[in-house]
N, C-alpha and C. Protein backbone atom coordinates (compact mmCIF):
# COMPACT_ATOMS: atom_id res chain seq x y z
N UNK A 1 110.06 138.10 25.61
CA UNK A 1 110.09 139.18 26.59
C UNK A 1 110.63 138.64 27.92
N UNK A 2 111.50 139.32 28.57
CA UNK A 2 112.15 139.02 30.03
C UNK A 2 110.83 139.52 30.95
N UNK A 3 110.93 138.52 31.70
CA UNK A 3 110.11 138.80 32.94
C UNK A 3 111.22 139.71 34.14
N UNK A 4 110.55 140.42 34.94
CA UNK A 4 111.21 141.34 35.69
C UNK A 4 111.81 140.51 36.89
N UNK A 5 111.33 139.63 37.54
CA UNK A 5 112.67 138.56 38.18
C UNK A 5 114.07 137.83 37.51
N UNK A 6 113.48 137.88 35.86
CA UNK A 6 114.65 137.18 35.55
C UNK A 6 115.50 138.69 34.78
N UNK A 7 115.00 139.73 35.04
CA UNK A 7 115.87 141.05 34.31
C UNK A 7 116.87 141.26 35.66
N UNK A 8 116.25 141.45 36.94
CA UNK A 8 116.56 141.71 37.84
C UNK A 8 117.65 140.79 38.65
N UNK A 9 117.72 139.90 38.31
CA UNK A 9 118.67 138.20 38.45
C UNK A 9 120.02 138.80 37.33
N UNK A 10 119.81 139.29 36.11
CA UNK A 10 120.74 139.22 34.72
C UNK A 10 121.50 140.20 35.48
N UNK A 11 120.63 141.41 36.22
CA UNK A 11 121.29 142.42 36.43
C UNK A 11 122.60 142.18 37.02
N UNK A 12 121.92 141.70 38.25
CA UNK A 12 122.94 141.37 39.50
C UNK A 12 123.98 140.50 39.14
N UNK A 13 123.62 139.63 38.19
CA UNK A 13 125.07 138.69 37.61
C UNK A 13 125.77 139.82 37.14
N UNK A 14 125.55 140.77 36.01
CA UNK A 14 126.10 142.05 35.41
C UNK A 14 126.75 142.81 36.23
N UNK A 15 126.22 143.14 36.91
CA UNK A 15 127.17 144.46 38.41
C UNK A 15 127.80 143.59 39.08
N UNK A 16 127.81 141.94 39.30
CA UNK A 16 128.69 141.64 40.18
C UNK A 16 130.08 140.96 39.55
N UNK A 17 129.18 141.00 38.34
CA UNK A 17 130.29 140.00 37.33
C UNK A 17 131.21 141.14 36.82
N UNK A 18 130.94 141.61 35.43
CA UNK A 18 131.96 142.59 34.76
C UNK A 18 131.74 143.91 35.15
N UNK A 19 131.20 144.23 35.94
CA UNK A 19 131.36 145.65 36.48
C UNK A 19 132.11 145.03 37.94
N UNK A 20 132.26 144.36 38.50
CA UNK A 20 132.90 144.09 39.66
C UNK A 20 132.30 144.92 41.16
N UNK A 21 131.02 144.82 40.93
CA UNK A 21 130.71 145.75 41.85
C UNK A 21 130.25 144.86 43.33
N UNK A 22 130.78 145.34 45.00
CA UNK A 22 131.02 144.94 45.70
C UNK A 22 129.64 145.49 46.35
N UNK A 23 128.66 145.64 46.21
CA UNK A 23 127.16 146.28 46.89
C UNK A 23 127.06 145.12 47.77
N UNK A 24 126.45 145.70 49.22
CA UNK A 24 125.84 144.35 49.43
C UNK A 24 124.49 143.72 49.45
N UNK A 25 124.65 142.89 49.62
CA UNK A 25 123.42 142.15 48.90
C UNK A 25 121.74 142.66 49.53
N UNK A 26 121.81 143.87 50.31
CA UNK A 26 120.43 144.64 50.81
C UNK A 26 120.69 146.27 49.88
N UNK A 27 121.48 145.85 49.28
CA UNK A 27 121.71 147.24 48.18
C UNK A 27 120.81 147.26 46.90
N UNK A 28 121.48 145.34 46.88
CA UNK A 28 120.73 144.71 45.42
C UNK A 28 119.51 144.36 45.55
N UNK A 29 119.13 144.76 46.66
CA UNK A 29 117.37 144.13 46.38
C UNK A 29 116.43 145.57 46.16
N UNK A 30 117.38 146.46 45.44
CA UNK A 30 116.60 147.33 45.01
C UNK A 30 117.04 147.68 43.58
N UNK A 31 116.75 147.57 42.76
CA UNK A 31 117.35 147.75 41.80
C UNK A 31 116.24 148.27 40.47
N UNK A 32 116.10 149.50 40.08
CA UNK A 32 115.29 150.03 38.81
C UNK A 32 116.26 150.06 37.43
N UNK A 33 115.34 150.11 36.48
CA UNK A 33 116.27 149.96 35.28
C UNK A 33 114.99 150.73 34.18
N UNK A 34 115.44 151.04 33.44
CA UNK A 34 114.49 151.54 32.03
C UNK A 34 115.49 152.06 31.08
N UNK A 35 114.90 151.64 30.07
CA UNK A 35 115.91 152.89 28.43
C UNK A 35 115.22 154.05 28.98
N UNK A 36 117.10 154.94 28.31
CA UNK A 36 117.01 156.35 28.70
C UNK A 36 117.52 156.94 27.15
N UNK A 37 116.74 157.74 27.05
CA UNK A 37 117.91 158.93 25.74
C UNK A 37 119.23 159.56 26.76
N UNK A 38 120.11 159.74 26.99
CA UNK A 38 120.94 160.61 27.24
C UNK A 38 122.14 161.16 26.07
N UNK A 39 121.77 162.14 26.11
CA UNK A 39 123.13 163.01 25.14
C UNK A 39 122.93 162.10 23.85
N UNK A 40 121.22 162.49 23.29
CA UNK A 40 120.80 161.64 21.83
C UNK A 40 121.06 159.91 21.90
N UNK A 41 121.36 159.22 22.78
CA UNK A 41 121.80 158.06 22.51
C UNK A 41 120.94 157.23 23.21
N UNK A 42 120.67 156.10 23.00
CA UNK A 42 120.04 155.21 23.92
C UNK A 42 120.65 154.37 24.62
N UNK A 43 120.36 153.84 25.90
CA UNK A 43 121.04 153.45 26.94
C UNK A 43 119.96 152.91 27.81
N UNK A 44 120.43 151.75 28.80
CA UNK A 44 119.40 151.44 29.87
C UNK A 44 120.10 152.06 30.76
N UNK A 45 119.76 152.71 32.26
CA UNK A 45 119.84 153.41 32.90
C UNK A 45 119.35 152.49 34.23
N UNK A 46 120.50 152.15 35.04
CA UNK A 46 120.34 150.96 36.55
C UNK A 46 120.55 151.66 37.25
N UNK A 47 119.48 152.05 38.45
CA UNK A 47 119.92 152.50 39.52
C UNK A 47 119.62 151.53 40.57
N UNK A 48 120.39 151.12 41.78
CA UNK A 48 121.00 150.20 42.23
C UNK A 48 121.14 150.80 44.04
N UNK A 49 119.52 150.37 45.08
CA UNK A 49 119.77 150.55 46.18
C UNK A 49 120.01 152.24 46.49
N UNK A 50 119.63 152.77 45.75
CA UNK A 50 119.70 154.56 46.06
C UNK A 50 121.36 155.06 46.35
N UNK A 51 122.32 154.00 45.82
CA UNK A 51 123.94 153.90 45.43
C UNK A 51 124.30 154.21 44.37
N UNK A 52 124.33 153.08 43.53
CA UNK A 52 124.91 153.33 42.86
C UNK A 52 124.04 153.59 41.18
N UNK A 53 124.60 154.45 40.21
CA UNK A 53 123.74 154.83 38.95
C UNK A 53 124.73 154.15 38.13
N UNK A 54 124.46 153.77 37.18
CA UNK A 54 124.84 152.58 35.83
C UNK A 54 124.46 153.00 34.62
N UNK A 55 124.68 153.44 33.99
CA UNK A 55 124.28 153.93 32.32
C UNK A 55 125.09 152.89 31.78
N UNK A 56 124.26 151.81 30.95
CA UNK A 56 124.51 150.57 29.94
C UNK A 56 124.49 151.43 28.70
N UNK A 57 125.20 151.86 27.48
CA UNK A 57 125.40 152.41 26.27
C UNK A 57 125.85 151.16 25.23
N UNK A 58 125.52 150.98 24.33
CA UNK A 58 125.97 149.84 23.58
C UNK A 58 126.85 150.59 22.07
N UNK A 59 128.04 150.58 21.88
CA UNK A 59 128.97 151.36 20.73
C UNK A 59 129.64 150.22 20.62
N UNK A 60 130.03 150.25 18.81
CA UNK A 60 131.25 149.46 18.60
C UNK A 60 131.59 150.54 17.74
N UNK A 61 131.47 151.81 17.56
CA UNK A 61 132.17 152.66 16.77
C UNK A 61 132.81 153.24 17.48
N UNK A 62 134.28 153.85 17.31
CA UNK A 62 135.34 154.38 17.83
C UNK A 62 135.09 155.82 17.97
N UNK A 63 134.57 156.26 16.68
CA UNK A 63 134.34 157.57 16.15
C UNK A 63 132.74 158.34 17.25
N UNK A 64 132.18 157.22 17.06
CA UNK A 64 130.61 157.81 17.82
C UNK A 64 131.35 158.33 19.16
N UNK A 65 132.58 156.92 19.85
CA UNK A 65 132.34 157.18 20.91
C UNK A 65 133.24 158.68 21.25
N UNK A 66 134.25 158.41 20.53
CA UNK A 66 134.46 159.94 20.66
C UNK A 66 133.64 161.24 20.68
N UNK A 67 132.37 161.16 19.89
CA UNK A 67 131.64 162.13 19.90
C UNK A 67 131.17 162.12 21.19
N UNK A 68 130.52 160.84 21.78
CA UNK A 68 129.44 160.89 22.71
C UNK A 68 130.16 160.77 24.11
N UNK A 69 131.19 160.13 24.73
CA UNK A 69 131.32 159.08 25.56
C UNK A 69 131.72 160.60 26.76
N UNK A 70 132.25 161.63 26.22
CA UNK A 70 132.18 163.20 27.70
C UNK A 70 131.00 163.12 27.75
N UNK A 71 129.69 163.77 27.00
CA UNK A 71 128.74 163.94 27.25
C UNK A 71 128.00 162.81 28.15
N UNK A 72 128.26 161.68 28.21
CA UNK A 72 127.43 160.31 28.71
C UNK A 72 128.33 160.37 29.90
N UNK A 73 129.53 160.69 30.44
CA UNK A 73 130.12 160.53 31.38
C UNK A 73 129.39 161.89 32.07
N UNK A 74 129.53 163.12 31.89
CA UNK A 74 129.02 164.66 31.98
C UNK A 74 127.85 164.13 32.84
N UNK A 75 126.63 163.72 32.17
CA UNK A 75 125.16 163.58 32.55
C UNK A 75 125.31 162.61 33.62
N UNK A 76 126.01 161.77 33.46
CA UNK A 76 125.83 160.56 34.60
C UNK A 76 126.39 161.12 35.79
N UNK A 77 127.56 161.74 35.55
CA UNK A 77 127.91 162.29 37.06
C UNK A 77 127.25 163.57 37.60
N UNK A 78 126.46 164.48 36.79
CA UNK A 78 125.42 165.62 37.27
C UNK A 78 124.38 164.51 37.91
N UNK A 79 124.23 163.39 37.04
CA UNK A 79 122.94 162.99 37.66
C UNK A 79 123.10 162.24 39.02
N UNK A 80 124.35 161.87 38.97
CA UNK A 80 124.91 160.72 40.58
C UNK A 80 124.82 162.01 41.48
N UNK A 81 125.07 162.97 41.42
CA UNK A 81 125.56 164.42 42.18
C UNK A 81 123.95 164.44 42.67
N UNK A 82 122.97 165.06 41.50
CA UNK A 82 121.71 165.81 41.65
C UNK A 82 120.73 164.53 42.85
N UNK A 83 121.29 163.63 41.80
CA UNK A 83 119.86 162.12 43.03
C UNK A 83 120.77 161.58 44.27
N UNK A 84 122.11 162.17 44.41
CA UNK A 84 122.08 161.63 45.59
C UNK A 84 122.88 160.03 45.67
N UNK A 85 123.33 159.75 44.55
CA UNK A 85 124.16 158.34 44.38
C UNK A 85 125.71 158.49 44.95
N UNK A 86 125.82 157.70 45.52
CA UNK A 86 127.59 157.58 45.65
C UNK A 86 128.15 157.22 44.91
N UNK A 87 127.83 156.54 43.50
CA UNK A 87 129.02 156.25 42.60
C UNK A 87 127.99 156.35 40.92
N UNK A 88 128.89 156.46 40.07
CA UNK A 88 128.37 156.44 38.54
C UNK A 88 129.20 155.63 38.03
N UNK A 89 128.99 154.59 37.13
CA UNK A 89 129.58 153.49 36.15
C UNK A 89 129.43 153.71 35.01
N UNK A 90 129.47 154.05 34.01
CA UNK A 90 129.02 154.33 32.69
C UNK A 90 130.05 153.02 32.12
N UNK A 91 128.94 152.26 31.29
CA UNK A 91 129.39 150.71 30.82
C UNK A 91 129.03 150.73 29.61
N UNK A 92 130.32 150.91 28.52
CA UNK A 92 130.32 150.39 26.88
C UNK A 92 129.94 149.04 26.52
N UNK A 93 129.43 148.87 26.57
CA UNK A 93 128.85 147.06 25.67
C UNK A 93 129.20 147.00 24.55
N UNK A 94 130.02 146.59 23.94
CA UNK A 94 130.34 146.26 22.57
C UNK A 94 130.73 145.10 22.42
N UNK A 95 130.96 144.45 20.90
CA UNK A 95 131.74 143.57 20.37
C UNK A 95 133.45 143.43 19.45
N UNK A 96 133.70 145.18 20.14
CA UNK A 96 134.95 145.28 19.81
C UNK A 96 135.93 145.90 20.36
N UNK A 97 135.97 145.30 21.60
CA UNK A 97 136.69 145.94 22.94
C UNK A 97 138.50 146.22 22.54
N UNK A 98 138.82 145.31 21.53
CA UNK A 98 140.24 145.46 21.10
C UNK A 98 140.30 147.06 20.68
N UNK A 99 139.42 147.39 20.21
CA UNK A 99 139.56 148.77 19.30
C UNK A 99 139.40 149.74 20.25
N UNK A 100 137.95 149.77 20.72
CA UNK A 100 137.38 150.57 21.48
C UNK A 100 138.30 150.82 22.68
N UNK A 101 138.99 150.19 23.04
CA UNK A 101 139.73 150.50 24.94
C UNK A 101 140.44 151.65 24.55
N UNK A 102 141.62 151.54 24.01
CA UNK A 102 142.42 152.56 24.01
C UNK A 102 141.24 153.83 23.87
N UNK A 103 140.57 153.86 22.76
CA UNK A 103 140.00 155.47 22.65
C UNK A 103 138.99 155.81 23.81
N UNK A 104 138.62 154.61 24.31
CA UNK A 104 137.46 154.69 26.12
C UNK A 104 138.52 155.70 26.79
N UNK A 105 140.09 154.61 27.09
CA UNK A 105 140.93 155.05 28.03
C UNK A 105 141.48 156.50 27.81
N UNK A 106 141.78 156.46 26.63
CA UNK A 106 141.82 158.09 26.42
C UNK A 106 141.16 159.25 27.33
N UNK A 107 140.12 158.87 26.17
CA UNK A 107 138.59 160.17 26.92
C UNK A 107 138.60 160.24 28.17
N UNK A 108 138.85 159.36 28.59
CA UNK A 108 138.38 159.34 30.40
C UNK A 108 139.56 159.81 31.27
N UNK A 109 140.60 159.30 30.69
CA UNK A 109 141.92 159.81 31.52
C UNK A 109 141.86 161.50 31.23
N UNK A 110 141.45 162.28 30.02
CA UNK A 110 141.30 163.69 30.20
C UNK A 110 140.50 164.16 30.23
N UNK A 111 139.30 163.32 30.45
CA UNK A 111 137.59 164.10 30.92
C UNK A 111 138.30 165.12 32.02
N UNK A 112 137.73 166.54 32.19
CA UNK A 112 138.12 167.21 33.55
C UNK A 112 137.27 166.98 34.39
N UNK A 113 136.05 166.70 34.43
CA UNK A 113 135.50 165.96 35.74
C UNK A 113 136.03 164.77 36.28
N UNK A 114 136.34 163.83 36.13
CA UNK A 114 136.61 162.55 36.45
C UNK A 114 136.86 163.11 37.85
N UNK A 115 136.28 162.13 38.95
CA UNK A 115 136.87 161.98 39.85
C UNK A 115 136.73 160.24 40.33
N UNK A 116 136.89 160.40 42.00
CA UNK A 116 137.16 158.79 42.71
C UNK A 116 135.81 157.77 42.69
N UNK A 117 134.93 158.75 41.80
CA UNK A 117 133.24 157.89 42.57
C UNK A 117 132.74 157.39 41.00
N UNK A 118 133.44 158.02 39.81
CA UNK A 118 133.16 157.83 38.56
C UNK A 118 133.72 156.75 37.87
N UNK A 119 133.02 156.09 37.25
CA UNK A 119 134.24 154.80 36.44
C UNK A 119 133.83 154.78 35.06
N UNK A 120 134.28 154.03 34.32
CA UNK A 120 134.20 153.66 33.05
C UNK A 120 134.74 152.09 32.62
N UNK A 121 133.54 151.53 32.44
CA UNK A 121 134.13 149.77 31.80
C UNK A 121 133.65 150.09 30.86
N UNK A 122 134.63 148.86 30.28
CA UNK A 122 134.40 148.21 28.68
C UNK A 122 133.94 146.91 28.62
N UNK A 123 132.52 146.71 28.57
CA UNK A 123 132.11 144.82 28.95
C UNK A 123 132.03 144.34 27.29
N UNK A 124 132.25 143.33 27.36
CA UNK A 124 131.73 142.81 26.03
C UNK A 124 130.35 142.33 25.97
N UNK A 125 129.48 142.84 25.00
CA UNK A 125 128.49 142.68 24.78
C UNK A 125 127.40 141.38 24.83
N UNK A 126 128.32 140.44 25.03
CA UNK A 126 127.59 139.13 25.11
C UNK A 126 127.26 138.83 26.74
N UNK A 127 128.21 139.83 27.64
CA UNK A 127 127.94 139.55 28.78
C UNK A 127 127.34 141.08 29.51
N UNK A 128 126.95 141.51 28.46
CA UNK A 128 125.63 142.66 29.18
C UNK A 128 124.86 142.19 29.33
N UNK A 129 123.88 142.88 29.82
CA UNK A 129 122.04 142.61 29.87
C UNK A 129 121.72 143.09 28.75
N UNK A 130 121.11 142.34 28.02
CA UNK A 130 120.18 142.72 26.48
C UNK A 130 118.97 143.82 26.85
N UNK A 131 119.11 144.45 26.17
CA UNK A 131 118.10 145.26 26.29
C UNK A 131 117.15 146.10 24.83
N UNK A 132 117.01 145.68 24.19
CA UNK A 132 116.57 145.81 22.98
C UNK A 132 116.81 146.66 21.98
């Protein structure tokens, strides 16, 4: 079991590392996390200094993500909107980023919400935060 200093340490390597995220460092000393169901799926759910919201999703299927990956983008940005966040990240963790990009890049380039505060990475799974 992770102790919550060393979840909270993984994090911040995670948002600063492959999410590239530029917070500063009185952003990161707030940071909540828990598994979430969203749109049937499980996910850890980072919110980050009352900024930024993070939905971690873990897929290596192409097909799921097609099913799921509007709906998980949909919820995250109602929910960045409803609480008040300036930005939403929604982050694929997988172990098969060769496959998966193109059909990520797809979806997202014709989601009709997308706007400037929304993103979408593709991390590889060895350099997420584990989360069970």
């Amino acid at each position: 079991m992770i102790d919550s200093d060393d979840m909270r340490h993984s994090l911040i390597r995670f948002l600063r590392g492959p999410l590239g995220c530029g917070c500063p460092d009185e952003v990161l000393r707030e940071i909540a996390w828990q598994p979430q169901q969203v749109a049937g799926e499980r996910l850890l759910r980072i919110a980050v200094g009352g900024r930024l919201l993070v939905y971690l999703w873990p897929s290596d299927d192409p097909r799921r993500l097609e099913e799921v990956l509007p709906a998980l983008l949909t919820a995250g940005r109602s929910e960045r909107d409803r609480e008040g966040f300036n930005r939403f990240r929604l982050a694929v963790a997988t172990g098969d980023k060769v496959r998966l990009e193109p059909v990520a890049h797809r979806l997202f380039s014709r989601w009709p919400d997308r706007d400037a505060e929304t993103y979408l990475h593709l991390v590889d799974r060895g350099h997420a935060v584990v989360f069970g």
